[in-house]
PDB file of N, CA and C in Angstrom:
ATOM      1  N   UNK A   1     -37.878-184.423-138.609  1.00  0.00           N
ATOM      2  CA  UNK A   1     -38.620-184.020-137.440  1.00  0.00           C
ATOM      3  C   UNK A   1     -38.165-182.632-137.005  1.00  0.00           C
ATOM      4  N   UNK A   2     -39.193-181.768-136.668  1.00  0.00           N
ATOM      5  CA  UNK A   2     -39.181-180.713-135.891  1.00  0.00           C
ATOM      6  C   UNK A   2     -38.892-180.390-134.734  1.00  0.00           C
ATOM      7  N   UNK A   3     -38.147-179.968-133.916  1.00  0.00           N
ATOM      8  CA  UNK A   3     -38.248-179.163-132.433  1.00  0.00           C
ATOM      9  C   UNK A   3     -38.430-177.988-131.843  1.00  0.00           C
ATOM     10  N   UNK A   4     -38.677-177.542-130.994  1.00  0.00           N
ATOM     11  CA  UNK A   4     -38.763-176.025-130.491  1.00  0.00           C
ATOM     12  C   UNK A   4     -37.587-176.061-129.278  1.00  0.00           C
ATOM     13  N   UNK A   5     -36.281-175.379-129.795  1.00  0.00           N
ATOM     14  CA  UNK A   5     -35.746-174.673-128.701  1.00  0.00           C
ATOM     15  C   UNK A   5     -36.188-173.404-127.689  1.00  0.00           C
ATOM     16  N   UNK A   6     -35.995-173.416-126.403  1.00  0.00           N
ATOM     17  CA  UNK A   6     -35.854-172.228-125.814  1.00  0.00           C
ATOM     18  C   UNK A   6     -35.223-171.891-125.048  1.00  0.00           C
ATOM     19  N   UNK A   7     -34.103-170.643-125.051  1.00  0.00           N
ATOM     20  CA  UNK A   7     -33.436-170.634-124.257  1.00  0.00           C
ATOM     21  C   UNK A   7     -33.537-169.144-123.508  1.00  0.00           C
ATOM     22  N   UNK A   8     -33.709-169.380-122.228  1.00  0.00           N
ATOM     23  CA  UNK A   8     -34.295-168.148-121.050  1.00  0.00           C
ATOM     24  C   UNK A   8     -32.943-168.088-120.347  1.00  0.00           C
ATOM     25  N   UNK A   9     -32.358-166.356-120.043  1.00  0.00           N
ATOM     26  CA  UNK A   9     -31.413-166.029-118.997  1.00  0.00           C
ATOM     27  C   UNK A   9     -30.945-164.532-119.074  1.00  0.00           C
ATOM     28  N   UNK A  10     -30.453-164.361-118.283  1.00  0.00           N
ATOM     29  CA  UNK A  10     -29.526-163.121-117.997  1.00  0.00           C
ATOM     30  C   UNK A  10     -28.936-163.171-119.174  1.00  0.00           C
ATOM     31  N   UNK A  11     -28.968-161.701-120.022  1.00  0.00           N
ATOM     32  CA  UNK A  11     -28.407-161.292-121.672  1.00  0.00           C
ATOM     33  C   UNK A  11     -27.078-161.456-121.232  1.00  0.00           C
ATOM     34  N   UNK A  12     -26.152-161.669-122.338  1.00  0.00           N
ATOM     35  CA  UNK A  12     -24.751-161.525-122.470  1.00  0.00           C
ATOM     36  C   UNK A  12     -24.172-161.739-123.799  1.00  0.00           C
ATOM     37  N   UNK A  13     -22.900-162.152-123.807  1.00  0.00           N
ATOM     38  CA  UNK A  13     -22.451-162.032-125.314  1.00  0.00           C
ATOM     39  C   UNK A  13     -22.229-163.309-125.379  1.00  0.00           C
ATOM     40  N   UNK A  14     -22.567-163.742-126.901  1.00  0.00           N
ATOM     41  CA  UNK A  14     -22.149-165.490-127.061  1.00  0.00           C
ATOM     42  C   UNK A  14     -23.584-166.326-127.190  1.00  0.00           C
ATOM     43  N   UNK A  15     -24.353-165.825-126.697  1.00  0.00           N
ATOM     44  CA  UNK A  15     -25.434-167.203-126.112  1.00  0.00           C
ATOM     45  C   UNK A  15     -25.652-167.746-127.612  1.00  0.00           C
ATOM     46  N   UNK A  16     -26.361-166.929-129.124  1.00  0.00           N
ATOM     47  CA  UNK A  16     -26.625-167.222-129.971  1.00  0.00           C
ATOM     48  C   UNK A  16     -25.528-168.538-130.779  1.00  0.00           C
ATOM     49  N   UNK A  17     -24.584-167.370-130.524  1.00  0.00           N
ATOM     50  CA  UNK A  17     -22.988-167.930-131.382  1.00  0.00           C
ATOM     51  C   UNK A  17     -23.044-169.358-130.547  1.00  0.00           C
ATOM     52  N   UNK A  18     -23.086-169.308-129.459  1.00  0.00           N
ATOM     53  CA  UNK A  18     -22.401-170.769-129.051  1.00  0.00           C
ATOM     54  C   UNK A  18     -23.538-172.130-129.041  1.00  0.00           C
ATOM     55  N   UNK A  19     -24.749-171.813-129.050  1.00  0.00           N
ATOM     56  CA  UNK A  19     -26.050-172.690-129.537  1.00  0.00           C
ATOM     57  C   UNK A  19     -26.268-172.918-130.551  1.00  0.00           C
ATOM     58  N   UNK A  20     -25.777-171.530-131.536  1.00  0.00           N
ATOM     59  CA  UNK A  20     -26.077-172.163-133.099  1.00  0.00           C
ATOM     60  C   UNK A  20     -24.903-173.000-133.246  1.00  0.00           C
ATOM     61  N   UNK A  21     -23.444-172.911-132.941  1.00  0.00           N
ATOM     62  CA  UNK A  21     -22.304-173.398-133.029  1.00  0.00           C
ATOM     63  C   UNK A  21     -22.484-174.903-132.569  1.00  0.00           C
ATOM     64  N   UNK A  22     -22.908-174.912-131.463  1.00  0.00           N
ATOM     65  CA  UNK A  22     -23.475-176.712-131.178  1.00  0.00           C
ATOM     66  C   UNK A  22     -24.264-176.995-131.555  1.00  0.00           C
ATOM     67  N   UNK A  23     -25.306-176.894-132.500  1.00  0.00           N
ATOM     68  CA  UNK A  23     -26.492-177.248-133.376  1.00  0.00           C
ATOM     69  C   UNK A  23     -25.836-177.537-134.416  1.00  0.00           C
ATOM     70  N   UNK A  24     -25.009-176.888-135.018  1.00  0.00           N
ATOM     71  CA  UNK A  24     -24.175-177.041-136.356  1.00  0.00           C
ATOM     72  C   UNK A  24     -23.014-177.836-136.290  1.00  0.00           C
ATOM     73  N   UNK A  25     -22.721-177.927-135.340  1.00  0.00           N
ATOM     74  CA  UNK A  25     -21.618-179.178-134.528  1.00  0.00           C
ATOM     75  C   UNK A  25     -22.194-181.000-135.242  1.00  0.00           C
ATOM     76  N   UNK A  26     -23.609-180.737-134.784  1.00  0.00           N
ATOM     77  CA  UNK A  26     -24.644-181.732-134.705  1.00  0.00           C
ATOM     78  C   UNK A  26     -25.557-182.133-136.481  1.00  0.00           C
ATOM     79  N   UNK A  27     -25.200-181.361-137.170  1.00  0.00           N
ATOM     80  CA  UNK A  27     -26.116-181.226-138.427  1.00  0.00           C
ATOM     81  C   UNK A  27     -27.309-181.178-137.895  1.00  0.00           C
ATOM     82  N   UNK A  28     -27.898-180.362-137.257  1.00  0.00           N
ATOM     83  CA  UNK A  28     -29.246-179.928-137.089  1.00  0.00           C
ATOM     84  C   UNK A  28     -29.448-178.303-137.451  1.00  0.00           C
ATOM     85  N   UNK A  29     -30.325-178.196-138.362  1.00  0.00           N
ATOM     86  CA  UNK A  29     -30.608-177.002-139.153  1.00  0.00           C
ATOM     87  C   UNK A  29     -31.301-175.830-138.506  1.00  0.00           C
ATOM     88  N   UNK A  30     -31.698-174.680-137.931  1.00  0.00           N
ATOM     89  CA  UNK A  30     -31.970-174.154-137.779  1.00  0.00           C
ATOM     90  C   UNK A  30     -32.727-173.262-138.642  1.00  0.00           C
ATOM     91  N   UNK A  31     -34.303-173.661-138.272  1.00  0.00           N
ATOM     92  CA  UNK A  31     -35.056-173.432-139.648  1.00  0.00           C
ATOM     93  C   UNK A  31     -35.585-172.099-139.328  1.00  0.00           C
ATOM     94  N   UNK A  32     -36.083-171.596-138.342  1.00  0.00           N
ATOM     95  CA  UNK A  32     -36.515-170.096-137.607  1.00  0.00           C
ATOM     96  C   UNK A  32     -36.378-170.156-136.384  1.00  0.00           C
ATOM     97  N   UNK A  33     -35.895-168.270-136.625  1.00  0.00           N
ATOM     98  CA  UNK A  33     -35.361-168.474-134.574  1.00  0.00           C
ATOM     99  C   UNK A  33     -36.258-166.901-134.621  1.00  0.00           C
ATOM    100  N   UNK A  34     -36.185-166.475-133.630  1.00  0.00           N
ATOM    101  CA  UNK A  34     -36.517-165.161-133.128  1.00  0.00           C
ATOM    102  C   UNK A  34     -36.017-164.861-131.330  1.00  0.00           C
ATOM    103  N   UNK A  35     -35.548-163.965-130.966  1.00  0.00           N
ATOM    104  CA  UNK A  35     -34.845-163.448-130.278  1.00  0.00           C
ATOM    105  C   UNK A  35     -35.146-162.296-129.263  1.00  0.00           C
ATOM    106  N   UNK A  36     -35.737-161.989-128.364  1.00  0.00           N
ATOM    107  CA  UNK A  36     -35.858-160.764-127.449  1.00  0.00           C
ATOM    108  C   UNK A  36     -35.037-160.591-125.718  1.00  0.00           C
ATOM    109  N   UNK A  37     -34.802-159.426-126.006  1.00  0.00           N
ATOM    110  CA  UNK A  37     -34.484-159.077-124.419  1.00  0.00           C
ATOM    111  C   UNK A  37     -35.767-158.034-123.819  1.00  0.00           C
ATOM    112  N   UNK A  38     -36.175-159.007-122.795  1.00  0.00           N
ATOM    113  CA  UNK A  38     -37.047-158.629-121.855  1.00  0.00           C
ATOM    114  C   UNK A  38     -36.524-158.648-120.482  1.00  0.00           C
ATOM    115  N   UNK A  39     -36.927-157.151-120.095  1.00  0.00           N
ATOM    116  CA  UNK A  39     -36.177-156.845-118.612  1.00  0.00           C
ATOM    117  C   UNK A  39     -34.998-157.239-118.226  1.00  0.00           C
ATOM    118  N   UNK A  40     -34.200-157.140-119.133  1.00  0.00           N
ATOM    119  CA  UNK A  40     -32.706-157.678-119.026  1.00  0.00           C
ATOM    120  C   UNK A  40     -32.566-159.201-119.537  1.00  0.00           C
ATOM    121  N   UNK A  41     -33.532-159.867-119.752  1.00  0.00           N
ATOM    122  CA  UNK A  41     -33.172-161.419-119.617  1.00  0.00           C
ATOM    123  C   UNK A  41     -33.787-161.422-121.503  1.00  0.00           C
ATOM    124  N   UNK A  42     -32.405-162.498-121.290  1.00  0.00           N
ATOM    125  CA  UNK A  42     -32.461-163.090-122.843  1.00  0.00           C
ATOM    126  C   UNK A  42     -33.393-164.398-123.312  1.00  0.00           C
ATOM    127  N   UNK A  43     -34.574-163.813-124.283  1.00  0.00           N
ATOM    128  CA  UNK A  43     -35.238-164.701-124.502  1.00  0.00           C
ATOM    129  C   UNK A  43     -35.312-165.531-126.151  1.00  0.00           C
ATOM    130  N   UNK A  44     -34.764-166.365-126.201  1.00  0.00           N
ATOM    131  CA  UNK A  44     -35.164-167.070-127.428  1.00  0.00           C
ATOM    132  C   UNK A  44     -35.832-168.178-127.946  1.00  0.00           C
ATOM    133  N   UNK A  45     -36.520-168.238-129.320  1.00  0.00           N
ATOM    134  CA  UNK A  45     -36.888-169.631-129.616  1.00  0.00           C
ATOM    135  C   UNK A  45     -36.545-169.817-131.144  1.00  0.00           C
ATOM    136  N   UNK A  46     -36.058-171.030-130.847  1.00  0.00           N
ATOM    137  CA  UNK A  46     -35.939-172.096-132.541  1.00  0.00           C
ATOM    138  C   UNK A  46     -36.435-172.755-132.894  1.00  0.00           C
ATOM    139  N   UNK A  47     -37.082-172.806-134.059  1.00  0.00           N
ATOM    140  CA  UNK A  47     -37.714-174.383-134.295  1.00  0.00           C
ATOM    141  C   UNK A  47     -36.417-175.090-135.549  1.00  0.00           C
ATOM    142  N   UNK A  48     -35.938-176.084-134.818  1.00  0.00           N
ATOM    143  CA  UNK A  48     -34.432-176.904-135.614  1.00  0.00           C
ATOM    144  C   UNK A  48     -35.165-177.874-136.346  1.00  0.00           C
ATOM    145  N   UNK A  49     -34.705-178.200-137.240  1.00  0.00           N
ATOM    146  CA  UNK A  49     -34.844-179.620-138.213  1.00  0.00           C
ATOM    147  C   UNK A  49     -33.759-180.448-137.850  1.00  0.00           C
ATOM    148  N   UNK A  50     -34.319-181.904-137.143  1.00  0.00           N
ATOM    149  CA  UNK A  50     -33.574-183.170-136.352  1.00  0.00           C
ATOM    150  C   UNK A  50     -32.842-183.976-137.927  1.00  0.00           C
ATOM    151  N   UNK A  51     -33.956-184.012-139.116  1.00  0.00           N
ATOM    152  CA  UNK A  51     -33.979-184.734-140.061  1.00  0.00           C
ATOM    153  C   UNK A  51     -32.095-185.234-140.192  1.00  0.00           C
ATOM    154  N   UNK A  52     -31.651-184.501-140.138  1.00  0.00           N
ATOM    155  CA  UNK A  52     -29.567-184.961-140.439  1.00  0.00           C
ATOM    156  C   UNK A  52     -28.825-185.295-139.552  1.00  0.00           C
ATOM    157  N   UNK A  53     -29.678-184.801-138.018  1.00  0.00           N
ATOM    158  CA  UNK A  53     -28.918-184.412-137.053  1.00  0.00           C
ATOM    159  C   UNK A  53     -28.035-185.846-136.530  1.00  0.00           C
ATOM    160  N   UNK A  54     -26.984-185.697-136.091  1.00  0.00           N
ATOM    161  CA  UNK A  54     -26.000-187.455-135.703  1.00  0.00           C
ATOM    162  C   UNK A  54     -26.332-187.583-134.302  1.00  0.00           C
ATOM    163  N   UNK A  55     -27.287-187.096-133.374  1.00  0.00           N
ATOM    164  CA  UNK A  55     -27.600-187.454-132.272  1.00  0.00           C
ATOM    165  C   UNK A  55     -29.217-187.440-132.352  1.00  0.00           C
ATOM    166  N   UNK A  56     -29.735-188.222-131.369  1.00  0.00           N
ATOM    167  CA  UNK A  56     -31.254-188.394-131.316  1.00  0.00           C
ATOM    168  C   UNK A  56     -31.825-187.207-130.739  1.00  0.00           C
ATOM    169  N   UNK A  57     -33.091-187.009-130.058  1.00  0.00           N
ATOM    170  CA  UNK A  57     -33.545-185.926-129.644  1.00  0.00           C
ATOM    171  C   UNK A  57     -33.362-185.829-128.235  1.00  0.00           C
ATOM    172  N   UNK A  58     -33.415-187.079-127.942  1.00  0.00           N
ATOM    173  CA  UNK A  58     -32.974-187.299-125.648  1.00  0.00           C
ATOM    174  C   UNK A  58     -31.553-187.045-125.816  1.00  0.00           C
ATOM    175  N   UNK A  59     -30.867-187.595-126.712  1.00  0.00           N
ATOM    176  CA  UNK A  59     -29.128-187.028-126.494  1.00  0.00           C
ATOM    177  C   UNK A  59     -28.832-185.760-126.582  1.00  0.00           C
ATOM    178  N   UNK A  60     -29.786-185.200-127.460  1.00  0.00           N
ATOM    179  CA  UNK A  60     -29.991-183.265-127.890  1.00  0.00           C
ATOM    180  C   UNK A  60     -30.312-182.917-126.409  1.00  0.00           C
ATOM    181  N   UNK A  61     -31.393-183.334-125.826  1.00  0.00           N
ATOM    182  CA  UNK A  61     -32.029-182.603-124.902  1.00  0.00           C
ATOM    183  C   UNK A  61     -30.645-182.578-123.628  1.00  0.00           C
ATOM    184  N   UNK A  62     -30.216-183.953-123.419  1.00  0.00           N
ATOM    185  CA  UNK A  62     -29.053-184.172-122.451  1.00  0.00           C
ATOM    186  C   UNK A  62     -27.806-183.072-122.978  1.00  0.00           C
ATOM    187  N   UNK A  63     -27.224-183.051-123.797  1.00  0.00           N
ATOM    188  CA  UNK A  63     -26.323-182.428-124.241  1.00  0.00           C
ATOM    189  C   UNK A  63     -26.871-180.553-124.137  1.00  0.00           C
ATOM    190  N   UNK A  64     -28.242-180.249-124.323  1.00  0.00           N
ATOM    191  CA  UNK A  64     -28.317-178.579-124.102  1.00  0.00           C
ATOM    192  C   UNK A  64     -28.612-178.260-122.705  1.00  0.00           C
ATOM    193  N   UNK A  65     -29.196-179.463-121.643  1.00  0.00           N
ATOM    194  CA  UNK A  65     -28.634-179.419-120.580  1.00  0.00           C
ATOM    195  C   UNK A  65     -27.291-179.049-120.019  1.00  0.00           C
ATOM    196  N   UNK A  66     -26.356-179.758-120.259  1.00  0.00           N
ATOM    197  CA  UNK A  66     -24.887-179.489-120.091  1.00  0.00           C
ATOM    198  C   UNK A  66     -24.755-178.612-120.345  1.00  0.00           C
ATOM    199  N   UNK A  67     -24.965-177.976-121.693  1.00  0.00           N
ATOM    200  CA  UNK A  67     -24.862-176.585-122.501  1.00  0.00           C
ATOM    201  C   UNK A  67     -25.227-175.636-121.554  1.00  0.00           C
ATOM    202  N   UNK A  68     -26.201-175.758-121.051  1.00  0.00           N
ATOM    203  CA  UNK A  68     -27.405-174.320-120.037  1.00  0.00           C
ATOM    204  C   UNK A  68     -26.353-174.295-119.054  1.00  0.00           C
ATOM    205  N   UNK A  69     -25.887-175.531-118.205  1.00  0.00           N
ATOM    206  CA  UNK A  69     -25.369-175.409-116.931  1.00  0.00           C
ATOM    207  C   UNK A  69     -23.808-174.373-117.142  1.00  0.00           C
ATOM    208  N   UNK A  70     -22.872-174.899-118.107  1.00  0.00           N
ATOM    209  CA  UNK A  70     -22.295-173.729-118.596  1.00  0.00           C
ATOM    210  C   UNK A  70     -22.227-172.810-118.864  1.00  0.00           C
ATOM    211  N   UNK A  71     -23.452-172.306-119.603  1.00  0.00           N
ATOM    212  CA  UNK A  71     -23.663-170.802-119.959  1.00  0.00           C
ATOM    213  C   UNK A  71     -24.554-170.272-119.453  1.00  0.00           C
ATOM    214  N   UNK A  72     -25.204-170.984-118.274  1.00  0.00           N
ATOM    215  CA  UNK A  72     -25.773-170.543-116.943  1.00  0.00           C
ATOM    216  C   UNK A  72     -26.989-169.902-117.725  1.00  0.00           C
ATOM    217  N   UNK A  73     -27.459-170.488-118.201  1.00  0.00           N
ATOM    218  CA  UNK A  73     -28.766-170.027-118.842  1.00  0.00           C
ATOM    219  C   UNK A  73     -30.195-171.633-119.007  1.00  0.00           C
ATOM    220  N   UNK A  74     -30.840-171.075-119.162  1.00  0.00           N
ATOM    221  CA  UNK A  74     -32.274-172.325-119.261  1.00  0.00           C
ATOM    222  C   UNK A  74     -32.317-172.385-120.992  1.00  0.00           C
ATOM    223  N   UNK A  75     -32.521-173.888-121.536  1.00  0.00           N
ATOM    224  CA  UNK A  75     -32.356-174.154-122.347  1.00  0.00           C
ATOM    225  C   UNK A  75     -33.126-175.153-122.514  1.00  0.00           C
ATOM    226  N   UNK A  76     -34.922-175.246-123.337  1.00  0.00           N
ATOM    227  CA  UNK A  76     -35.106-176.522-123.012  1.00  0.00           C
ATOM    228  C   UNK A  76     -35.473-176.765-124.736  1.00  0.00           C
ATOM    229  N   UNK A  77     -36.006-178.104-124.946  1.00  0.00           N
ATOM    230  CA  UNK A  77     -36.626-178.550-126.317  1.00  0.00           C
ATOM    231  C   UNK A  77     -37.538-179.528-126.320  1.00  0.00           C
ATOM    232  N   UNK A  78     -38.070-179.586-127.211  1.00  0.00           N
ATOM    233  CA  UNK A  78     -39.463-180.067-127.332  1.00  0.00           C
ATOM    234  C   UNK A  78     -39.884-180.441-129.093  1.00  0.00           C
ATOM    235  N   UNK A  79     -40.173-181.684-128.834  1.00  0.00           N
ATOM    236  CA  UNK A  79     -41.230-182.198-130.212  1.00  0.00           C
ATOM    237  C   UNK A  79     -41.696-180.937-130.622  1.00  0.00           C
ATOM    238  N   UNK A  80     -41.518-180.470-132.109  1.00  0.00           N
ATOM    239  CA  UNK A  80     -42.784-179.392-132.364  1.00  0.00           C
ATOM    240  C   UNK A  80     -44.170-179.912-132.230  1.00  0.00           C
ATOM    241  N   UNK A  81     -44.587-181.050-132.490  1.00  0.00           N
ATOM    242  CA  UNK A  81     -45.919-182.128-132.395  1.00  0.00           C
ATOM    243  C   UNK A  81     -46.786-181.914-130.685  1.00  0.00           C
ATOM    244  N   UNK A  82     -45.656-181.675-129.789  1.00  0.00           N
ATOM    245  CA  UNK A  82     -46.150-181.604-128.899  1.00  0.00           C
ATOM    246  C   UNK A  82     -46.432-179.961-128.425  1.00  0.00           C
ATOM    247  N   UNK A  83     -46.163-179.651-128.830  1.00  0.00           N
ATOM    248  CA  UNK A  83     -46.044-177.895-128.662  1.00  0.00           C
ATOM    249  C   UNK A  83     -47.617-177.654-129.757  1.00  0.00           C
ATOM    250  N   UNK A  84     -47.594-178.238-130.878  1.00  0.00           N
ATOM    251  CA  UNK A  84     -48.931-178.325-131.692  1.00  0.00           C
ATOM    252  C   UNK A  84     -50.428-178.209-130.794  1.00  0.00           C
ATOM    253  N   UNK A  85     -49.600-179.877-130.032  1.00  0.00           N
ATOM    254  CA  UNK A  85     -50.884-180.192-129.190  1.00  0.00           C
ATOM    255  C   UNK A  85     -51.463-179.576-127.904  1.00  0.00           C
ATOM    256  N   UNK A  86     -50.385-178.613-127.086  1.00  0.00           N
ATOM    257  CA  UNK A  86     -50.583-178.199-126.335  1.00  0.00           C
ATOM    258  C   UNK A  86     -51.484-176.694-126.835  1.00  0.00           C
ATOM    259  N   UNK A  87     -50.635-176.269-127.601  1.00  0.00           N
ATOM    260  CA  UNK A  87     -51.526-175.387-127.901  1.00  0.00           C
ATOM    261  C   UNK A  87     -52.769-175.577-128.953  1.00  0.00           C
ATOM    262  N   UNK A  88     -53.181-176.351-129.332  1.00  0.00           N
ATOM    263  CA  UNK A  88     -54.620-176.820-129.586  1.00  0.00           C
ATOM    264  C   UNK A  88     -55.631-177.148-128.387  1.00  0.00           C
ATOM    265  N   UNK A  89     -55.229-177.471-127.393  1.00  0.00           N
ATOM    266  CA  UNK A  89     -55.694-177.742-125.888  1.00  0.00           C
ATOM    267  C   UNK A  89     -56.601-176.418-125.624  1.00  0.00           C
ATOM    268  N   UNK A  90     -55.911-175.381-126.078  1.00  0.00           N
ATOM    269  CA  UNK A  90     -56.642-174.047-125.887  1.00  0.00           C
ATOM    270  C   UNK A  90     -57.182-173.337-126.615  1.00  0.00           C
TER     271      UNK A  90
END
């Protein structure tokens, strides 16, 4: 299974290193990311492969919660299936 990370905040040093570092913590693959700073704020998205990963996708989502509140940044994820459907909506 597929997901879409995104993580929105004020740029700094680390954010990549320490998300890919807990993804890889997790055996979840990081299949494409892409990366921008807009108006100062750090914007990214991943789409991860769950397929290995040793936690489910609500324990992922709970755990990059925790993650955001630490590194004081927004961090959310999502079914790629549902990200499909939303944007077929339009």
């Amino acid at each position: 299974m597929n997901a879409i990370i995104t993580v929105v905040g004020q740029d700094k040093v680390g954010i990549i290193a320490k998300v890919s570092s807990f993804l890889s913590q997790h055996a979840i693959n990081i299949a494409d990311i892409t990366q921008t700073i807009l108006s100062g704020n750090f914007v990214m998205m991943m789409v991860v492969n769950l397929d290995k990963a040793d936690i489910s996708i609500d324990q992922l989502r709970q755990a990059l919660f925790e993650q955001s509140k630490e590194m004081q940044v927004d961090i959310n994820i999502m079914n790629e299936k549902v990200l499909h459907r939303l944007t077929a909506a339009f």
